[in-house]
Protein backbone atom coordinates (compact mmCIF):
# COMPACT_ATOMS: atom_id res chain seq x y z
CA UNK A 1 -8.32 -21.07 -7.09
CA UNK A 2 -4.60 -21.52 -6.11
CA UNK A 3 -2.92 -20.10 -3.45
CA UNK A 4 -0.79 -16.77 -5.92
CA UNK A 5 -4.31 -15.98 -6.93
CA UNK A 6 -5.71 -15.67 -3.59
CA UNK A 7 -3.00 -13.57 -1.80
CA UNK A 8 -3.64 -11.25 -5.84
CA UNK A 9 -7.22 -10.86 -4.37
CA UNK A 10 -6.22 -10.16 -1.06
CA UNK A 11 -3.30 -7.98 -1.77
CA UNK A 12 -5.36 -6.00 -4.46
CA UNK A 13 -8.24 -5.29 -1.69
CA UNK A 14 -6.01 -4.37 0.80
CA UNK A 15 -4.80 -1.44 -1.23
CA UNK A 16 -8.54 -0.80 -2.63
CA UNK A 17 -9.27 -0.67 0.55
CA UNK A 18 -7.51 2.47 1.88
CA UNK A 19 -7.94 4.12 -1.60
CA UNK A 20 -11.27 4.12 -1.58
CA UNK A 21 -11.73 4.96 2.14
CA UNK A 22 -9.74 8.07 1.30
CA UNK A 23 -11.65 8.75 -1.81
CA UNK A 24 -14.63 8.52 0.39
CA UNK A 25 -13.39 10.83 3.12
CA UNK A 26 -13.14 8.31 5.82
CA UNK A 27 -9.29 7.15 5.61
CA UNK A 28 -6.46 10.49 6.19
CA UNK A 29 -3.77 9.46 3.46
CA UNK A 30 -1.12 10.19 6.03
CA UNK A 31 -3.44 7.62 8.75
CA UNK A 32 -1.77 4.62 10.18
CA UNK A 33 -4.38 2.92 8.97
CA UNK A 34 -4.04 3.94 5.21
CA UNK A 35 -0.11 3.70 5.32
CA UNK A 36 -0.64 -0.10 6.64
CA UNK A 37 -3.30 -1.18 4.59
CA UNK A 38 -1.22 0.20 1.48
CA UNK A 39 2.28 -1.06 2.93
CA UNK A 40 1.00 -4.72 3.69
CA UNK A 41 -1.30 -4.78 0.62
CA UNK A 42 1.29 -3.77 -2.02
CA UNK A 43 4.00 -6.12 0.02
CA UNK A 44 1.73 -9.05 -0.92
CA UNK A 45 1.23 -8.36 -4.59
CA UNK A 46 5.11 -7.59 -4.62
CA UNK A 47 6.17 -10.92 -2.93
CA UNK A 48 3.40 -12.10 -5.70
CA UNK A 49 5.13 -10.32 -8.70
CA UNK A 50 8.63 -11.32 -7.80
CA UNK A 51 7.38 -15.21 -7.87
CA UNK A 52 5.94 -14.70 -11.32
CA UNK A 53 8.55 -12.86 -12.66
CA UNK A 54 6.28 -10.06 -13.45
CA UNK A 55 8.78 -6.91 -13.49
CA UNK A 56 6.82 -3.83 -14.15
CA UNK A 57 4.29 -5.27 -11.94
CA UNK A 58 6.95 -5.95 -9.13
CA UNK A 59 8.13 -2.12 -9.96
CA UNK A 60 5.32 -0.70 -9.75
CA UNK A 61 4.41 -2.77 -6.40
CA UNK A 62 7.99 -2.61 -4.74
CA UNK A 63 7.96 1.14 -5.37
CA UNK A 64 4.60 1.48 -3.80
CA UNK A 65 5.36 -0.85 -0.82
CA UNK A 66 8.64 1.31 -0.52
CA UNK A 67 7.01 4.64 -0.36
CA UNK A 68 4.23 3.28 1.76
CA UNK A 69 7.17 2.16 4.81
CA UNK A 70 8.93 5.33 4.16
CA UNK A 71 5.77 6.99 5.32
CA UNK A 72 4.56 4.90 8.00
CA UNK A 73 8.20 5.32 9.35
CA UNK A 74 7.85 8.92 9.75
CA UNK A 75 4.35 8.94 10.86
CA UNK A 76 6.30 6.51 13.78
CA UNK A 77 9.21 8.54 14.60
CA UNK A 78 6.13 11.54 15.08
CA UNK A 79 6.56 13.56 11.57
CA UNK A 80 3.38 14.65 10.71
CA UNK A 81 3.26 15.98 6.59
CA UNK A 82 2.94 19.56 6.34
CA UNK A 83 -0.24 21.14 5.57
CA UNK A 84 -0.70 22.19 2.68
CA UNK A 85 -3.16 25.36 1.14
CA UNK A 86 -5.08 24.86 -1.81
């Protein structure tokens, strides 16, 4: 296994991971820990896409990795989402 496919893998699990610990009800989506693990995760698979030339991949990643800083940013700088009613 060569060195792109291992930071796929970890990339890929990174991002797994904080989905499914917010699927399972252990992870806040708005956490420091989900906004890193989705910001550092997606960064690597981004870095990954733009070395392979993959461009709906590196959209789709960039975009994510993008968002995910944007959040984590605020979360910093103390701006907490607003709660919402369902």
């Amino acid at each position: 296994m060569d060195v792109d496919q291992i930071a796929q893998i970890v990339g890929a699990l990174l991002v797994l991971a904080g989905y499914v610990g917010g699927q399972a009800g252990r992870l806040d989506p708005h956490s420091l820990q989900y906004l890193t693990l989705n910001l550092v995760g997606a960064g690597v698979l981004s870095v990954v896409a733009a070395i392979g030339s993959d461009w709906g991949f590196l959209l789709l990643e960039g975009v994510w990795t993008l968002v995910s800083a944007w959040s984590l940013a605020r979360l910093l700088a103390g701006h907490h989402p607003a709660a919402t009613t369902e």
